[in-house]
Each structure stands twice: as C-alpha cells, then as structure tokens.
C-alpha atoms as a PDB file:
ATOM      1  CA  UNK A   1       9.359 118.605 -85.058  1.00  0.00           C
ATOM      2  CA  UNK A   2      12.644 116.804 -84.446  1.00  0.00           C
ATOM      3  CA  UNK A   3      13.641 114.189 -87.024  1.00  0.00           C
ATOM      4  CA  UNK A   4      12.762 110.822 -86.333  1.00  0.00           C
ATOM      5  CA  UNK A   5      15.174 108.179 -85.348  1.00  0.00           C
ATOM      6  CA  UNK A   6      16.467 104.568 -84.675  1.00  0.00           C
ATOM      7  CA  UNK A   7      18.945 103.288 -82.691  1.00  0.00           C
ATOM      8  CA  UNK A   8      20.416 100.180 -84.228  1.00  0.00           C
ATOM      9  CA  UNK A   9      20.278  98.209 -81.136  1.00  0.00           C
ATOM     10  CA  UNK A  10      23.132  95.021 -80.962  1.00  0.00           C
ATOM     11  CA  UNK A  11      21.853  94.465 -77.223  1.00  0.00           C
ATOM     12  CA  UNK A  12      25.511  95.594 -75.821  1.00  0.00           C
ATOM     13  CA  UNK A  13      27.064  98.672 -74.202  1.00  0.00           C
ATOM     14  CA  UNK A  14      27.896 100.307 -77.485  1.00  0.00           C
ATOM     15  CA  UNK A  15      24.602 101.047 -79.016  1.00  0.00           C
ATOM     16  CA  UNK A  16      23.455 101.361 -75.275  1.00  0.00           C
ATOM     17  CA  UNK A  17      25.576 104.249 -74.633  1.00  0.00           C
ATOM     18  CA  UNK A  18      24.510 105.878 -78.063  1.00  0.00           C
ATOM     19  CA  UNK A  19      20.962 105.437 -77.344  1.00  0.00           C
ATOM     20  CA  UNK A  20      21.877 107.706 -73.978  1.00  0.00           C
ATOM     21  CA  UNK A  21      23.996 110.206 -75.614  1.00  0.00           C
ATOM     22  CA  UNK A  22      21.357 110.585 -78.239  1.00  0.00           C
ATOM     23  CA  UNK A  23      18.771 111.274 -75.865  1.00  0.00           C
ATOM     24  CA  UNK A  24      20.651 113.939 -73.754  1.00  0.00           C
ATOM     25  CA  UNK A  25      21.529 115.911 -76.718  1.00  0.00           C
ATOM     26  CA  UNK A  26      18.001 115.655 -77.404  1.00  0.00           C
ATOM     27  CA  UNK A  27      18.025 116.014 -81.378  1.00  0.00           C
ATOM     28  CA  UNK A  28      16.332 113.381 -81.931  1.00  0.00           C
ATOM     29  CA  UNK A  29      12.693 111.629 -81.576  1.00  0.00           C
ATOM     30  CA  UNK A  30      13.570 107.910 -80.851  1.00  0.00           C
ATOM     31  CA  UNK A  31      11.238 106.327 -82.462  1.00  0.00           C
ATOM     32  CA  UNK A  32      12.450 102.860 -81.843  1.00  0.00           C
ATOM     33  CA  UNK A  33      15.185  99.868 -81.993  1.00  0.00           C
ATOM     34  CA  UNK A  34      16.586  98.069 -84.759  1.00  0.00           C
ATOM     35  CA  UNK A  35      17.441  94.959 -83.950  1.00  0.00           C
ATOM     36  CA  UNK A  36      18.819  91.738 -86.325  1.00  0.00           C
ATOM     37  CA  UNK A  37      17.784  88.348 -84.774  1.00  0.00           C
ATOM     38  CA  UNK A  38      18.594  85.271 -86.278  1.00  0.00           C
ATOM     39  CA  UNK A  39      15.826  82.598 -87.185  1.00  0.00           C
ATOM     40  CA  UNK A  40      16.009  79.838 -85.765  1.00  0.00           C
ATOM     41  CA  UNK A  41      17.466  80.645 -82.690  1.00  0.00           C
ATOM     42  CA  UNK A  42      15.520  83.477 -81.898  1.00  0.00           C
ATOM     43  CA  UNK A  43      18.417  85.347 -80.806  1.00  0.00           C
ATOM     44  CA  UNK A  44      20.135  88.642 -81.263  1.00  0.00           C
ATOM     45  CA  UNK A  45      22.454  88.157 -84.108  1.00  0.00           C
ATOM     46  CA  UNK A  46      26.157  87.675 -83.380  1.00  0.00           C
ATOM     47  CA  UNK A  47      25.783  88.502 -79.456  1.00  0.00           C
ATOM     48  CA  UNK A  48      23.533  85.330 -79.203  1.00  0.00           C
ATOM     49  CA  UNK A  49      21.215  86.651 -76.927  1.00  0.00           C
ATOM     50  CA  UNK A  50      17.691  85.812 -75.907  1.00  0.00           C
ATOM     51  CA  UNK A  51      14.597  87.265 -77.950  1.00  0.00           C
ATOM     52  CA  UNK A  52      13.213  87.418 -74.065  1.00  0.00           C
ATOM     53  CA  UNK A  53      16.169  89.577 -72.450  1.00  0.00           C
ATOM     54  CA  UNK A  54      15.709  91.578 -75.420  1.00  0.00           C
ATOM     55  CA  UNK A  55      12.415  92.529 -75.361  1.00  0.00           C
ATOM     56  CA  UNK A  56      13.502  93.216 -71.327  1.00  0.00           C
ATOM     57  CA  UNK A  57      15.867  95.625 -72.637  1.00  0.00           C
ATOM     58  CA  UNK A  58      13.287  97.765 -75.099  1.00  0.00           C
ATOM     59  CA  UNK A  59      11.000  97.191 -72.707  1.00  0.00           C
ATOM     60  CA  UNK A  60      13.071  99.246 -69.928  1.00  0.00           C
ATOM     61  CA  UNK A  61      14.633 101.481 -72.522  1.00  0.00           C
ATOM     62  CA  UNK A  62      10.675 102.014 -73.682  1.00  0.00           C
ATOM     63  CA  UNK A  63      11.478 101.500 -77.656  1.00  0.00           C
ATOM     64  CA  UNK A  64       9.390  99.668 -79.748  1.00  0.00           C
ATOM     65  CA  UNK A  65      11.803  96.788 -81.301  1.00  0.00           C
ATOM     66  CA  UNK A  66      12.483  97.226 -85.378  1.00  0.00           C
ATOM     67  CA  UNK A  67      13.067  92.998 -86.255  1.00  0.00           C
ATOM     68  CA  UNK A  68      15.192  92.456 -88.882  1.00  0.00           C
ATOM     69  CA  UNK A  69      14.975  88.811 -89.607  1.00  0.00           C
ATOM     70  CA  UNK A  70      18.067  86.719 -90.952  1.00  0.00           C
ATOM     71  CA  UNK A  71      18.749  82.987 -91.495  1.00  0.00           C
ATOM     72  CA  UNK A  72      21.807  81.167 -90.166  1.00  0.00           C
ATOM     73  CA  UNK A  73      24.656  81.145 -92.043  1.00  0.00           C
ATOM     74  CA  UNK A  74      23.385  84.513 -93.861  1.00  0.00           C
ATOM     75  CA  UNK A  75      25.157  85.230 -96.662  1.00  0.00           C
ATOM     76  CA  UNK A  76      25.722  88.926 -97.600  1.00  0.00           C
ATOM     77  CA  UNK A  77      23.500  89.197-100.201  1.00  0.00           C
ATOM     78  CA  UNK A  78      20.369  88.341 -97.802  1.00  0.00           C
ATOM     79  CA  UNK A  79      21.361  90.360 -94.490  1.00  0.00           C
ATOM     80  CA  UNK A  80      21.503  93.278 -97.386  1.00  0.00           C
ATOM     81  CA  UNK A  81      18.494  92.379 -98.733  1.00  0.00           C
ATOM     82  CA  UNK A  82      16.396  92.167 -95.213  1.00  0.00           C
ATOM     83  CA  UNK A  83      18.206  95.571 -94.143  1.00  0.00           C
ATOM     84  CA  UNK A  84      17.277  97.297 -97.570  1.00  0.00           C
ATOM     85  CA  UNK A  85      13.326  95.991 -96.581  1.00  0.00           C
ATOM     86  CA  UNK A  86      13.930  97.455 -93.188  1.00  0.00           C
ATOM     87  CA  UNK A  87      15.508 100.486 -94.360  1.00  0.00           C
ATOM     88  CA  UNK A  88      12.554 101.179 -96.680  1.00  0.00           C
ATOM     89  CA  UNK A  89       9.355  99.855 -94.134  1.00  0.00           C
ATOM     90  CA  UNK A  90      11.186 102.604 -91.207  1.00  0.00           C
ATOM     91  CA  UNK A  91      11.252 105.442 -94.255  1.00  0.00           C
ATOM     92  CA  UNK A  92       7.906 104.980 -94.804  1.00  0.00           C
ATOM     93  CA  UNK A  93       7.169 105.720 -91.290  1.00  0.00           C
ATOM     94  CA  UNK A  94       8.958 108.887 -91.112  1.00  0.00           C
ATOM     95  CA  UNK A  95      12.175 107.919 -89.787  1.00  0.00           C
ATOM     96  CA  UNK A  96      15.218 109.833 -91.125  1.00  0.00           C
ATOM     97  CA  UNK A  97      18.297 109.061 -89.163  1.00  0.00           C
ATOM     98  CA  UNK A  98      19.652 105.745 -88.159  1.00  0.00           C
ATOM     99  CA  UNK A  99      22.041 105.753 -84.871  1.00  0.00           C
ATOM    100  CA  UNK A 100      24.707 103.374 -85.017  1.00  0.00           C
ATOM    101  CA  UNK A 101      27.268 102.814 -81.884  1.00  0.00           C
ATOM    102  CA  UNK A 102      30.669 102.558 -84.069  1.00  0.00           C
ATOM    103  CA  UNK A 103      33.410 103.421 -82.572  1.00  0.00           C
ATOM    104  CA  UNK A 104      36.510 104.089 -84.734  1.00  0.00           C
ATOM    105  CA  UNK A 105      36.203 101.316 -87.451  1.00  0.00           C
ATOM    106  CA  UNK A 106      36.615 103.584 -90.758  1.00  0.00           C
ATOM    107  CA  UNK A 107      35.419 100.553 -93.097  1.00  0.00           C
ATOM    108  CA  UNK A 108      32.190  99.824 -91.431  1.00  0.00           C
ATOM    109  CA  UNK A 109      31.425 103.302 -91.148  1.00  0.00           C
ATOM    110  CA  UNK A 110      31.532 103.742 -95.176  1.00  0.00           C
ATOM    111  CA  UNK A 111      29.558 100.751 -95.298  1.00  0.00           C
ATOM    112  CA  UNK A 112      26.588 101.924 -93.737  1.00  0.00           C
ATOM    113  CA  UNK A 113      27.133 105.746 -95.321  1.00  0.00           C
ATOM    114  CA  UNK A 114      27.536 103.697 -98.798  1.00  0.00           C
ATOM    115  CA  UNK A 115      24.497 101.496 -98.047  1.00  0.00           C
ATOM    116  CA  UNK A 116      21.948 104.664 -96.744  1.00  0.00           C
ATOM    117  CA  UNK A 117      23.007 106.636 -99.545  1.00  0.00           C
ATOM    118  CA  UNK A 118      19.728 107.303-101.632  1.00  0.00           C
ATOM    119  CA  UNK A 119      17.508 106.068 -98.731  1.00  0.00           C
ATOM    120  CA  UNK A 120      16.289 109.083 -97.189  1.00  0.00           C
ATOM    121  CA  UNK A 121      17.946 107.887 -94.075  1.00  0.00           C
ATOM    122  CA  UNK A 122      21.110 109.074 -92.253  1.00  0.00           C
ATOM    123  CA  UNK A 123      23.794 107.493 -90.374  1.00  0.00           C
ATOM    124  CA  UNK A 124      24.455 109.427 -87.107  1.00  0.00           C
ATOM    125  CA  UNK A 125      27.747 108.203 -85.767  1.00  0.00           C
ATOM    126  CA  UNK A 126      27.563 109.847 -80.931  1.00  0.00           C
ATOM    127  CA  UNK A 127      30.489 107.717 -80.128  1.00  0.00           C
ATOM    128  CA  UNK A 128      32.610 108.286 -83.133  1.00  0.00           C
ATOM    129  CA  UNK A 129      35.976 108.907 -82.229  1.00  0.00           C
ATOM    130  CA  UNK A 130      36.172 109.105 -78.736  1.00  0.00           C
ATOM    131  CA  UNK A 131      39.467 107.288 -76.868  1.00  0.00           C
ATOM    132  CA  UNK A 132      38.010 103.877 -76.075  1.00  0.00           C
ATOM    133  CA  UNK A 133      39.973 103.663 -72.701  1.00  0.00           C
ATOM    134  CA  UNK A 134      37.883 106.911 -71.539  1.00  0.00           C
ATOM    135  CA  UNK A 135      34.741 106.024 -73.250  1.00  0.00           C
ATOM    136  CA  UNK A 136      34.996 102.714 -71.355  1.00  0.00           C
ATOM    137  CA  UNK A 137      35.407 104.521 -68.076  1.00  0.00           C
ATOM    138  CA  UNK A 138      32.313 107.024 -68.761  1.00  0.00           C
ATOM    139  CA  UNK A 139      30.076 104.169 -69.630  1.00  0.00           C
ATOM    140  CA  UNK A 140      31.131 102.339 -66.081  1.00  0.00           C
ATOM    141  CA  UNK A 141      31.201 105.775 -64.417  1.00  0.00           C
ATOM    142  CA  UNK A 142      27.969 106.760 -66.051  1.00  0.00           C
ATOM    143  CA  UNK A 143      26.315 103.755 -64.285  1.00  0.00           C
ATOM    144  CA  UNK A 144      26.077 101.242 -67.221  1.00  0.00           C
ATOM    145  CA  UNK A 145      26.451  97.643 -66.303  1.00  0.00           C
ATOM    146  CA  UNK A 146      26.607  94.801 -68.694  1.00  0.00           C
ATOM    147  CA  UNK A 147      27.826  91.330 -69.236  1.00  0.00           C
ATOM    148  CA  UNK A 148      29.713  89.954 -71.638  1.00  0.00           C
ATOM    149  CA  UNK A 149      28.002  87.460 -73.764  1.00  0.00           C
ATOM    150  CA  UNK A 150      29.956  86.211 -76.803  1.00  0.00           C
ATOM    151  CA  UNK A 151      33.897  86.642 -77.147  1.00  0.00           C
ATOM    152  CA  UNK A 152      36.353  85.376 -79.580  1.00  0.00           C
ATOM    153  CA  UNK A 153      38.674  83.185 -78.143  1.00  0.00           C
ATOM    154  CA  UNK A 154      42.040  83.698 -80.015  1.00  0.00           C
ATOM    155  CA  UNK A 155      41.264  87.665 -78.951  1.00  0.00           C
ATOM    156  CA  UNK A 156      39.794  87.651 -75.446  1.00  0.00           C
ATOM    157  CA  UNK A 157      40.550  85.330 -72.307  1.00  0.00           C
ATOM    158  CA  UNK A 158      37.634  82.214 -72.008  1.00  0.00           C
ATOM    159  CA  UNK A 159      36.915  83.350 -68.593  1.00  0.00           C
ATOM    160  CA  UNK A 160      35.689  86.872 -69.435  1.00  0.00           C
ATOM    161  CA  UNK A 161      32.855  85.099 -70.726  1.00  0.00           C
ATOM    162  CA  UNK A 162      29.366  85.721 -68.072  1.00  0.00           C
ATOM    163  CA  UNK A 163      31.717  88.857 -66.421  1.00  0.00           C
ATOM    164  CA  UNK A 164      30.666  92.148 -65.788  1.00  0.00           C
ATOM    165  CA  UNK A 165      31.689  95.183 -67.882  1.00  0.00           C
ATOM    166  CA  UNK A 166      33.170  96.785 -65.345  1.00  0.00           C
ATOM    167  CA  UNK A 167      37.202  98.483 -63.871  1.00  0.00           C
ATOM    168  CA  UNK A 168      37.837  95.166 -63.082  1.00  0.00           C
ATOM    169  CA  UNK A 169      36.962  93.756 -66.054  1.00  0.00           C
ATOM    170  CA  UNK A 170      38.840  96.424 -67.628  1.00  0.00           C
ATOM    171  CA  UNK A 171      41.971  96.263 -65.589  1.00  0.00           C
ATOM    172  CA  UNK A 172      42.151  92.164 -66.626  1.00  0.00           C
ATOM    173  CA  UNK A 173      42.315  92.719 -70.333  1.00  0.00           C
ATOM    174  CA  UNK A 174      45.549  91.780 -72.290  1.00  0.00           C
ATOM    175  CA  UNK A 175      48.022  93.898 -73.506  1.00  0.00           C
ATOM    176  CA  UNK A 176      46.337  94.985 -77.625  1.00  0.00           C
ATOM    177  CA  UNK A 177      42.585  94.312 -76.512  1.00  0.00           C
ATOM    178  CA  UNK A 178      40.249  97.443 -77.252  1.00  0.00           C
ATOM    179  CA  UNK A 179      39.056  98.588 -73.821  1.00  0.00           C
ATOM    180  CA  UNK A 180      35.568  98.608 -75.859  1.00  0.00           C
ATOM    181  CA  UNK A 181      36.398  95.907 -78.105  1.00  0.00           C
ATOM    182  CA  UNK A 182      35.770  97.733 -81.553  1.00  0.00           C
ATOM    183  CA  UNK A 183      37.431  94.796 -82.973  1.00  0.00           C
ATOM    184  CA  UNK A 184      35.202  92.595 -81.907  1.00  0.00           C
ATOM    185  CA  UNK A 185      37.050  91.028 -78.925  1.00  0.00           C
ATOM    186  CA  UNK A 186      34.132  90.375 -77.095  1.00  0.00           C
ATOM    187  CA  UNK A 187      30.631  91.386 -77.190  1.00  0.00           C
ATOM    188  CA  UNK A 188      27.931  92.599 -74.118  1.00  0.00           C
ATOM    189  CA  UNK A 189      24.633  92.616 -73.126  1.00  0.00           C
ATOM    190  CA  UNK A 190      23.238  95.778 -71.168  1.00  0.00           C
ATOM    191  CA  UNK A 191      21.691  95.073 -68.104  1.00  0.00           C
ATOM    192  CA  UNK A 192      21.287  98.517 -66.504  1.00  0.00           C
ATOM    193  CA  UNK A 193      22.324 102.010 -66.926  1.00  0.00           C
ATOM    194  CA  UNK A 194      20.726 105.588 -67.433  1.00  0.00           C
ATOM    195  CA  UNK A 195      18.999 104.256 -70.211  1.00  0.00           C
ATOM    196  CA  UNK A 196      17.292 102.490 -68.798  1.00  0.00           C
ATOM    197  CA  UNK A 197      13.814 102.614 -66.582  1.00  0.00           C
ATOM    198  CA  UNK A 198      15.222  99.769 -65.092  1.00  0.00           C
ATOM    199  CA  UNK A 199      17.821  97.402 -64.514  1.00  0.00           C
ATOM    200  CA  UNK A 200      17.156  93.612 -65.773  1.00  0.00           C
ATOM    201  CA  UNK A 201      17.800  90.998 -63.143  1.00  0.00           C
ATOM    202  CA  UNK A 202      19.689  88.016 -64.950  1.00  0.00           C
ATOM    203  CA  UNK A 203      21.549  84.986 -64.487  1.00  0.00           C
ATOM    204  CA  UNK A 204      24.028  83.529 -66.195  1.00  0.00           C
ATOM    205  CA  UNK A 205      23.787  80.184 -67.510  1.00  0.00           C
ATOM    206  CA  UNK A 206      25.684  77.902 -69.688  1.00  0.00           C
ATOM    207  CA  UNK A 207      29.066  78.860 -71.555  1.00  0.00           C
ATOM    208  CA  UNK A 208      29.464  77.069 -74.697  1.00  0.00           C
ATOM    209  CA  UNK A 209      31.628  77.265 -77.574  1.00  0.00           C
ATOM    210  CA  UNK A 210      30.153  76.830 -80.985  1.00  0.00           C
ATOM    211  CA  UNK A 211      31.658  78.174 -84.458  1.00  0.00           C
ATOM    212  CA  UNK A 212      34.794  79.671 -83.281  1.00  0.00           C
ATOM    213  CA  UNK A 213      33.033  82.257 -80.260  1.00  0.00           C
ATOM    214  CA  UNK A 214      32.598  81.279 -77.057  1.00  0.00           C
ATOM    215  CA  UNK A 215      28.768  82.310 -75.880  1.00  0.00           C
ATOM    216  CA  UNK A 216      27.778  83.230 -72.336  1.00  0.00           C
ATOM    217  CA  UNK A 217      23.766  82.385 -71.749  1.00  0.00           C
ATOM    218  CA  UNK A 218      22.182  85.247 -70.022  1.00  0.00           C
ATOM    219  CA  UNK A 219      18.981  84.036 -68.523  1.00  0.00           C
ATOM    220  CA  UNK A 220      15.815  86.322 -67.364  1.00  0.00           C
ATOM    221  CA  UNK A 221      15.737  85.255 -63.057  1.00  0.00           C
END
C-alpha cells in the first residue's frame, strides 16, 4: 500500500503544482488537503481567500479539506498548538507524509522538519530546489492558471493585484522579485491546471488594503 499523504494546501500555485508533481510520481495516496483558515473571516489564512472558492478548489482537485482553525492575530504559540492537534487527528488516520510546496527557503524548511520530528509524519519537500524562473515557466506551460490574491506592497507593484499568473505577468515583475515569490512577494489562488477536474470560473472583486498587504477578492461567478 502506498503511504498516505497530505498536501498542505495555501490555495496558490505552489502547493498546486506539488499536489501535481506528487501525483505523477505516484508515491503517494493523497488522502486529502490541509488547509489553515482564519476564524472569523472564514478565509484561507494569509492569501485571504474565500472558504467557498476553496472548497471549489478541493472540490475539483477531489481532496477532502484537513481545517486547521486559527484566530486573528494568532500568536505562535496557538497556530503551533492547532497544527500539533492536526498533526496528531491526520496520524491517527494513517497519514504519514505531509507535502509542503517550499521552494528554496532553508529556515522554513527546518521548521517544519523540527516541528514533525517525533510525529510519525514526514515532510516531503517536490519543488525543492528547482530555479524559480523555470519552475514559473513549467507551471504556466504546464497549463496552471491562477490569480494573484494578496501581495505586499513595498515588494510587489499594487496593480498585480486580481492579475493572472501568467508570461506576462512574469515579464512585468521588478528587477529582485522571485519569479515564484518564495519571499512572499505576492501570493495566488489556483484557478485551473492539470490538477484539476476542472477549472473554477471567478471574478474578481474588490482590492483593498488592510494590515500592510494589499488583498484581491476572488469571487465564485
């Protein structure tokens, strides 16, 4: 029996493209999606996006979603605590290996090594290491497609904000901006891709700015 898996699911092109690269090497039994979502907003953590276009996503992607709840502000101590209750509740249903989309970020990596230590769960890193410029390129070549959702400001130009991941996209980005933005530039929300069952029709609605990020709204049409 292959070992059983999660993708930890941010809603963007990073854990998207894991998910896929995961599935063709076919090592894995994905068993479902990990997903933090703050309370009150009902909305994926950091990316801001809706529970609804979420549960799209899993939907097309045919994962059950994983909630891990967490208040607003959360301070370390209590996003630890929920993930160490989410850690344990998916070992106890025979999961094994955690995916994670990271890119090149050494720090967070030992993080979540240091953190799923003792757990009886692994960190499996697809995309670790690969040139960002040519990841970016495969994902957009590989037929992803994605929006950006939530970008910071003093990093990333205002008007990427609602804009498709895409060459264009790519070939507007200033000079020191990771192609995938690993340093958290901006943030995305898959749409489509291979995936993907299906590609989610959205719109996009307001852009507001609100503790230092400006946030795109992507809306179910």
């Amino acid at each position: 029996m292959k070992p059983k898996a999660l993708i930890a699911w941010s809603s963007g092109k990073d854990s998207a493209w894991a998910l896929h690269q995961a599935r063709i090497g076919g090592e894995y039994e994905i068993a479902g999606a990990l997903t933090t979502i703050t309370e009150g907003f009902d909305r994926v953590s950091m990316h801001g996006v809706r529970r609804e276009v979420l549960e799209a996503q899993l939907a097309a992607a045919k994962l059950p979603l994983f909630p891990v709840m967490i208040p607003f502000p959360c301070p370390n101590e209590v996003y630890e605590q929920r993930m160490g209750e989410a850690t344990r509740a998916a070992r106890e249903q025979g999961i094994t290996k955690i995916i994670f989309g990271d890119l090149f970020l050494e720090d967070i990596r030992i993080y979540r090594e240091e953190k799923l230590r003792g757990t009886g769960i692994e960190p499996v890193f697809p995309l670790w290491n690969i040139p960002t410029d040519r990841l970016a390129r495969e994902m957009i070549g590989g037929g992803l497609k994605a929006r950006v959702v939530t970008l910071d400001p003093s990093r990333a130009p205002r008007e990427l904000a609602g804009k498709s991941f895409d060459e264009a996209l790519l070939a507007t980005l200033p000079e020191g901006v990771d192609p995938c933005a690993e340093n958290g530039e901006f943030h995305t929300c898959v749409v489509g891709g291979p995936m993907f069952a299906n590609n989610l029709d959205v719109t996009v609605g307001g852009v507001v700015e609100r503790d230092g990020f400006v946030f795109a709204d992507l809306k179910l049409a």
